[in-house]
Protein backbone atom coordinates (compact mmCIF):
# COMPACT_ATOMS: atom_id res chain seq x y z
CA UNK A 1 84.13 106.95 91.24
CA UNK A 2 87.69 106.18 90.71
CA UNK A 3 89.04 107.67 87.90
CA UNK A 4 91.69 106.06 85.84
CA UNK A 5 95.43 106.71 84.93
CA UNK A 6 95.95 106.12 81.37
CA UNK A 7 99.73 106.01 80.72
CA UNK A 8 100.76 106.09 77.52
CA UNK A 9 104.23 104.05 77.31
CA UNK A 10 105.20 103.53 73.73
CA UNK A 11 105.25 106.00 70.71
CA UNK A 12 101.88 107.45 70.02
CA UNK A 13 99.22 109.90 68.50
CA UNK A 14 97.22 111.47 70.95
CA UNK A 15 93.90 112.76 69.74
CA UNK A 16 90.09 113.63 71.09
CA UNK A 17 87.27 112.66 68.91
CA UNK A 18 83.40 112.35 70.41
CA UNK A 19 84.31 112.69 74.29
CA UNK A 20 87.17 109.76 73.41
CA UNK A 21 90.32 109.88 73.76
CA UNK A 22 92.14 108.29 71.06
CA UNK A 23 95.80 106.76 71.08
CA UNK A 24 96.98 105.09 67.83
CA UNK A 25 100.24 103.20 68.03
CA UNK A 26 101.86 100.04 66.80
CA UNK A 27 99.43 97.89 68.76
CA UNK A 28 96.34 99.57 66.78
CA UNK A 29 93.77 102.47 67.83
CA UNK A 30 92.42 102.42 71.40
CA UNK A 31 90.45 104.88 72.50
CA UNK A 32 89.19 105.60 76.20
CA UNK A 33 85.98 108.16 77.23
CA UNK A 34 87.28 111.23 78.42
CA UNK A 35 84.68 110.36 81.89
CA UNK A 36 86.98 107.98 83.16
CA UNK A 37 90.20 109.52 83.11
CA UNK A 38 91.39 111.47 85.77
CA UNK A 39 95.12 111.81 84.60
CA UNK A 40 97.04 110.82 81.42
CA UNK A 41 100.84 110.01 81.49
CA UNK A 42 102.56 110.23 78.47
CA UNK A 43 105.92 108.01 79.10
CA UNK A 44 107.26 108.37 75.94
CA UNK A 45 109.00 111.66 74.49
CA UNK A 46 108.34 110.33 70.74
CA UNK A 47 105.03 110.70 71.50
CA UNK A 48 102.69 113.59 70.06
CA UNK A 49 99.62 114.65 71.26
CA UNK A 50 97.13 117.20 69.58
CA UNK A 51 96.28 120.34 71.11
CA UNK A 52 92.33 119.95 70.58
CA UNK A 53 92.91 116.62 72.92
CA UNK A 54 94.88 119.17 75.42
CA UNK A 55 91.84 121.59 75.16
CA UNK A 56 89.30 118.41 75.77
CA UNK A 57 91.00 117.20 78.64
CA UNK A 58 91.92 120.15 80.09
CA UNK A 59 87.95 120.95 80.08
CA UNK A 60 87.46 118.02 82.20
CA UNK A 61 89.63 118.84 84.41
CA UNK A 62 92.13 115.88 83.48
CA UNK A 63 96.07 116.53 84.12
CA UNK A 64 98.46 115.30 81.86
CA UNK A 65 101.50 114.40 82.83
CA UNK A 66 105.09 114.50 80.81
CA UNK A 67 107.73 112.18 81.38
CA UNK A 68 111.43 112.93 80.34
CA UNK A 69 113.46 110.54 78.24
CA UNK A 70 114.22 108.50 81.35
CA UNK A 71 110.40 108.15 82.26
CA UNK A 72 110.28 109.91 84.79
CA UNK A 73 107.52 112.85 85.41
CA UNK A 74 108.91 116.06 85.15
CA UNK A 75 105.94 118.65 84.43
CA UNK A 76 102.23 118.46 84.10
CA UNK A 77 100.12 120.57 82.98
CA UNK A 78 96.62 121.29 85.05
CA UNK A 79 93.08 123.16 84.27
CA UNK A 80 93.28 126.55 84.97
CA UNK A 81 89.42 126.22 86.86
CA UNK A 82 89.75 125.18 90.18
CA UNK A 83 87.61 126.24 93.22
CA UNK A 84 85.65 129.09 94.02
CA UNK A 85 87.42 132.05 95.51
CA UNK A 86 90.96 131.26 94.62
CA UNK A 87 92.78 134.72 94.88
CA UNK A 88 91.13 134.92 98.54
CA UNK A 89 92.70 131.50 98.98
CA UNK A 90 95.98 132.59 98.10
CA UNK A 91 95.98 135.70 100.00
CA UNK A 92 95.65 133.43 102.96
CA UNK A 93 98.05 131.09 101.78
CA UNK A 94 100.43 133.85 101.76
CA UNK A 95 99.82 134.75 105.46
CA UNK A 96 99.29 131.32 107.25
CA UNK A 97 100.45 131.21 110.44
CA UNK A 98 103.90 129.96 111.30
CA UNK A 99 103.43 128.40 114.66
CA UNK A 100 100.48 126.20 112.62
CA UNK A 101 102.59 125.72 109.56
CA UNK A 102 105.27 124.25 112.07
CA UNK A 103 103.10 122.15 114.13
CA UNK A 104 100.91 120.74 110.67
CA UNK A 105 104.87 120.03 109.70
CA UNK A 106 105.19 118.44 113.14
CA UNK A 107 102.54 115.94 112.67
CA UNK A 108 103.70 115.38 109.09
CA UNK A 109 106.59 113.96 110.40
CA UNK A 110 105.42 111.54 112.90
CA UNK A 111 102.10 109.93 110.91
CA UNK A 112 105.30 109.20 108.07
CA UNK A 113 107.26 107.78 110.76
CA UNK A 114 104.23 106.01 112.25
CA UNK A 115 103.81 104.54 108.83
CA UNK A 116 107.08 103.83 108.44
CA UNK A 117 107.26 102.20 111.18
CA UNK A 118 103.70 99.74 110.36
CA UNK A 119 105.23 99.02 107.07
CA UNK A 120 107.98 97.21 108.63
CA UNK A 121 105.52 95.40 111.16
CA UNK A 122 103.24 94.80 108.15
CA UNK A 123 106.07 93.44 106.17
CA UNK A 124 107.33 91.33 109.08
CA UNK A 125 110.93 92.61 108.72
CA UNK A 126 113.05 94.34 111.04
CA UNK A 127 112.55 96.21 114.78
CA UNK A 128 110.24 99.06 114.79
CA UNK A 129 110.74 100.13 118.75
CA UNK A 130 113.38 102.65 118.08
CA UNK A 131 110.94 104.43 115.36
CA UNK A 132 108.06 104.25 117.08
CA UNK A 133 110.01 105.77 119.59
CA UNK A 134 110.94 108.29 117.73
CA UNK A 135 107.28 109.76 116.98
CA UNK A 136 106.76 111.70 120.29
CA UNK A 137 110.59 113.25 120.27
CA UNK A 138 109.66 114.95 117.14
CA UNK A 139 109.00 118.78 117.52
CA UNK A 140 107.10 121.69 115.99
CA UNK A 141 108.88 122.52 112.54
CA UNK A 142 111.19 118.84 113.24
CA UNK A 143 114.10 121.00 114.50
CA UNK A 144 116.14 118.44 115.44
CA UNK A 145 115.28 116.82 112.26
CA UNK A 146 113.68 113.17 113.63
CA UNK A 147 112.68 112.77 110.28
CA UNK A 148 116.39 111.93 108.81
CA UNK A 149 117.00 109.67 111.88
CA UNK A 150 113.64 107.41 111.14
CA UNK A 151 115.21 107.09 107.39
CA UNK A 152 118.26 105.86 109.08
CA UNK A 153 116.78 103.04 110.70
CA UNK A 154 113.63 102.54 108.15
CA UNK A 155 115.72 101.91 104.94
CA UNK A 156 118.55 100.24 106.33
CA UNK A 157 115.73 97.40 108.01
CA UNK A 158 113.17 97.52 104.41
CA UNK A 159 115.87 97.00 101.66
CA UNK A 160 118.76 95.73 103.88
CA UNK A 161 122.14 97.21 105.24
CA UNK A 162 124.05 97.78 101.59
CA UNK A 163 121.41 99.61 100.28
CA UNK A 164 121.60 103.80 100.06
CA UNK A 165 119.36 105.65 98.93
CA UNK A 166 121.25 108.36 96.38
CA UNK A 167 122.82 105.40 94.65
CA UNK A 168 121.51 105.81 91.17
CA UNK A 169 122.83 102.39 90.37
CA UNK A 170 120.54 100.57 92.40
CA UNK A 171 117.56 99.63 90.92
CA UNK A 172 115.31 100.05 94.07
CA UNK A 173 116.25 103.91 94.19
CA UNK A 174 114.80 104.01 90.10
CA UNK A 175 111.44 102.58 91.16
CA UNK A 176 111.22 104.82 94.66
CA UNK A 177 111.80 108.20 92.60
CA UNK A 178 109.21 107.08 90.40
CA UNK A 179 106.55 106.24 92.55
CA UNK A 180 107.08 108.97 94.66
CA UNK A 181 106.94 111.26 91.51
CA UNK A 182 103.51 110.08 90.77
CA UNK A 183 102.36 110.37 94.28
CA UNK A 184 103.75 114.47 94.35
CA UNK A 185 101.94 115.08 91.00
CA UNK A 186 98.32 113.15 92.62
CA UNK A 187 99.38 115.87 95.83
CA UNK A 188 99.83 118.27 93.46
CA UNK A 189 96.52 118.07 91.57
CA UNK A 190 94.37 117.75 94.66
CA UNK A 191 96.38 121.26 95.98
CA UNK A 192 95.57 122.82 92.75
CA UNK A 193 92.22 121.75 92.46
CA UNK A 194 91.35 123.40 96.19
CA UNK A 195 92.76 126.64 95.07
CA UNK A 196 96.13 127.12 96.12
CA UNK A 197 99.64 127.42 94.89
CA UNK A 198 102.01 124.58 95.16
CA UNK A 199 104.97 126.81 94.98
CA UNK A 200 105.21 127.97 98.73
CA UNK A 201 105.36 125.13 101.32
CA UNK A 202 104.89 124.97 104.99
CA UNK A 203 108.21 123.64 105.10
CA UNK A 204 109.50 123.06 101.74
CA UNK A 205 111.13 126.50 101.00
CA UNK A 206 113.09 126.13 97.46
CA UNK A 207 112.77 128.83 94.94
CA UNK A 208 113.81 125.98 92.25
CA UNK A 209 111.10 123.76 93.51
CA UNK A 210 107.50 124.55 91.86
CA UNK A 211 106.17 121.50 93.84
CA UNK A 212 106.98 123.12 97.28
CA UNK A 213 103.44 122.68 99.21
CA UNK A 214 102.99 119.36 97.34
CA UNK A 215 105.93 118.04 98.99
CA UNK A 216 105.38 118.81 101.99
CA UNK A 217 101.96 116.97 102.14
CA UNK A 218 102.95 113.61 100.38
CA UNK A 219 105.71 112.67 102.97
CA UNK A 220 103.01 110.35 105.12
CA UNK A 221 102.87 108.37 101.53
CA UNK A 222 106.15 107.49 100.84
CA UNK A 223 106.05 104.40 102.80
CA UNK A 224 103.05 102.91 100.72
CA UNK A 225 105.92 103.15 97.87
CA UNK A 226 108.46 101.60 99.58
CA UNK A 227 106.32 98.71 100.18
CA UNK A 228 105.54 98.16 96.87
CA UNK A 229 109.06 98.64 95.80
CA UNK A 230 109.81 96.01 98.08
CA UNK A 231 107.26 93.40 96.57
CA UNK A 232 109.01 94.02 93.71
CA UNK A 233 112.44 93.61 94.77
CA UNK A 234 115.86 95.14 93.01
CA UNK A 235 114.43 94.96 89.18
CA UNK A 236 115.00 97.40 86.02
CA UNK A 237 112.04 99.76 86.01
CA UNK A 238 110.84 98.09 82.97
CA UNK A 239 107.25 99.72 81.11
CA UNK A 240 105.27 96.36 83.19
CA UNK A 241 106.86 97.70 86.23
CA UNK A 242 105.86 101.39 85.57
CA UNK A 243 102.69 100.31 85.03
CA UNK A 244 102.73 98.79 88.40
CA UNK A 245 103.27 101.67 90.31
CA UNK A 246 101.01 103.96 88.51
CA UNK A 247 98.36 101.66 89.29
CA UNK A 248 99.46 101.66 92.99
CA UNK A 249 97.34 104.95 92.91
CA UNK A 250 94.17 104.19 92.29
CA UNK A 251 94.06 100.11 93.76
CA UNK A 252 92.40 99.27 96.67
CA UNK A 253 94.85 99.40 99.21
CA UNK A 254 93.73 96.86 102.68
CA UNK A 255 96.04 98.93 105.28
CA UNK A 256 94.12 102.10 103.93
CA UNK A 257 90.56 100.45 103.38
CA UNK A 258 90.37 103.23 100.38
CA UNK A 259 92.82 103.08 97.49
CA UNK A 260 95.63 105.95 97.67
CA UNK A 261 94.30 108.62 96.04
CA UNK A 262 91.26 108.53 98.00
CA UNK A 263 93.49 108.86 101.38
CA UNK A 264 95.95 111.69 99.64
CA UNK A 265 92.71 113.70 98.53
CA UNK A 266 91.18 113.53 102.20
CA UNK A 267 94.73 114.22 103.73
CA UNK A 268 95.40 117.41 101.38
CA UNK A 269 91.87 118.47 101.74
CA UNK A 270 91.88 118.36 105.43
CA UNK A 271 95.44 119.54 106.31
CA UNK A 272 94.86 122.91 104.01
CA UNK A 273 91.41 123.33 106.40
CA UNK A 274 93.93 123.20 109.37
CA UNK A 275 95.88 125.79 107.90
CA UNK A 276 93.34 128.27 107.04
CA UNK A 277 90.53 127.34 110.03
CA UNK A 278 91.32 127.93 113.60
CA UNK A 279 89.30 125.10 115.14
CA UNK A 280 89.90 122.36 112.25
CA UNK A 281 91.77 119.40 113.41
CA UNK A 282 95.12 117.67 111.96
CA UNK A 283 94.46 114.87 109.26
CA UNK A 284 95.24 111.85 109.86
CA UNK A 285 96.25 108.78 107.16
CA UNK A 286 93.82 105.85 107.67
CA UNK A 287 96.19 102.50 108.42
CA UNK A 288 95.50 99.08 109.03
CA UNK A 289 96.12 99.43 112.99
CA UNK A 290 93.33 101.99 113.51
């Protein structure tokens, strides 16, 4: 089953009543069964939202997701269950082995340049010789950091030569830090959900960052953003467009043949096997070209 996002984008009262979830606003009173939902976004800080609907959700193991005044995710809060055995699971976690940690890391970086690389080809813009080049020079742990070279070429080709990527003025950088903020909290969840702690990375190493594991993993996803971000060209991200991109998650998507969170779940599920089994293999992202 897919379970849906509801994102709450205007001022509202959140409350639970009968297995519902019930959001009154200007519009009227909607009200969604609590079976359905696998995360709720609240996009607007004027909203309110009772804490018997937190305890509700929270039973049925539904995130919920807070957005700052600019919209964009920053927190979420998760159900404490999650799968059997967690403190065993973290005890690993704490000792996984470097040399795998580096070479998971390793293939991180070339299935995102891979993809990089058949988004451009998909899209019909741009070379992609010099990236796909680029996928066997990369190295256990990236230490000659391919992965900034491959954004060199990738962006440059997909939004064109004036664009850059820290410029907060440009509207494309405003829809790319939002969709990849809803893909990290989706790669959050699932790492949660298996038992382990998001806050220490195979790579990712930032005491500021509580999202460090969660990061790591969603880099092969990034791309699937970018390619919606470039379907919908240099715009303001407006509520419609939000909407857009949250939906990204859970549409079919034909270069995946599953919609996204289907392929993140698999991905997360399988690359934490690879870290704690010694015969499990690397995951791989389904793409059109397989």
């Amino acid at each position: 089953m897919t379970w849906r996002t509801v994102a709450i984008i205007t001022q509202s009262k959140i409350s639970s009543k009968n297995n519902l979830l019930i959001i009154q606003n200007d519009d009227g009173v909607h009200s969604v069964p609590l079976s359905d939902i696998g995360t709720v976004l609240i996009n607007s800080t004027r909203s309110v939202i009772t804490t018997h609907a937190i305890d509700e959700l929270l039973k049925k193991d539904i995130r919920i997701i807070c957005c700052d005044d600019k919209g964009f995710p920053n927190g979420q809060i998760m159900p404490k269950r999650s799968s059997t055995g967690r403190r065993q699971k973290i005890m690993m976690q704490m000792h996984w082995d470097q040399l795998r940690k580096d070479r998971l890391w390793q293939h991180i970086i070339q299935e995102k340049i891979r993809i990089q690389a058949q988004t451009l080809e998909y899209l019909d813009i741009g070379k992609t010789s010099e990236l796909f080049s680029l996928i066997a020079q990369v190295t256990p742990g990236d230490a000659d950091n391919r992965e900034a070279v491959a954004s060199h070429l990738y962006f440059p080709r997909l939004f064109s030569y004036e664009f850059t990527r820290n410029d907060e003025e440009q509207n494309i950088n405003s829809l790319l830090n939002y969709g990849y903020a809803i893909i990290l909290s989706e790669v959050s969840r699932c790492i949660a959900l298996h038992g382990y702690l998001n806050e220490f990375g195979i790579h990712h190493d930032n005491d500021h960052n509580p999202y460090n594991l969660a990061c790591d993993l969603m880099e092969p996803f990034r791309p699937f953003v970018d390619e919606e971000a470039f379907a919908i060209g240099s715009t303001p991200l407006t509520p419609e467009i939000k909407q857009r991109l949250i939906r990204l998650l859970r549409r079919d998507n034909d270069r995946l043949r599953t919609s996204l969170a289907v392929a993140i779940e698999g991905f997360v599920s399988k690359a934490l096997r690879y870290l704690r089994e010694e015969n499990a293999e690397l995951p791989q992202v389904r793409s059109f070209a397989e």
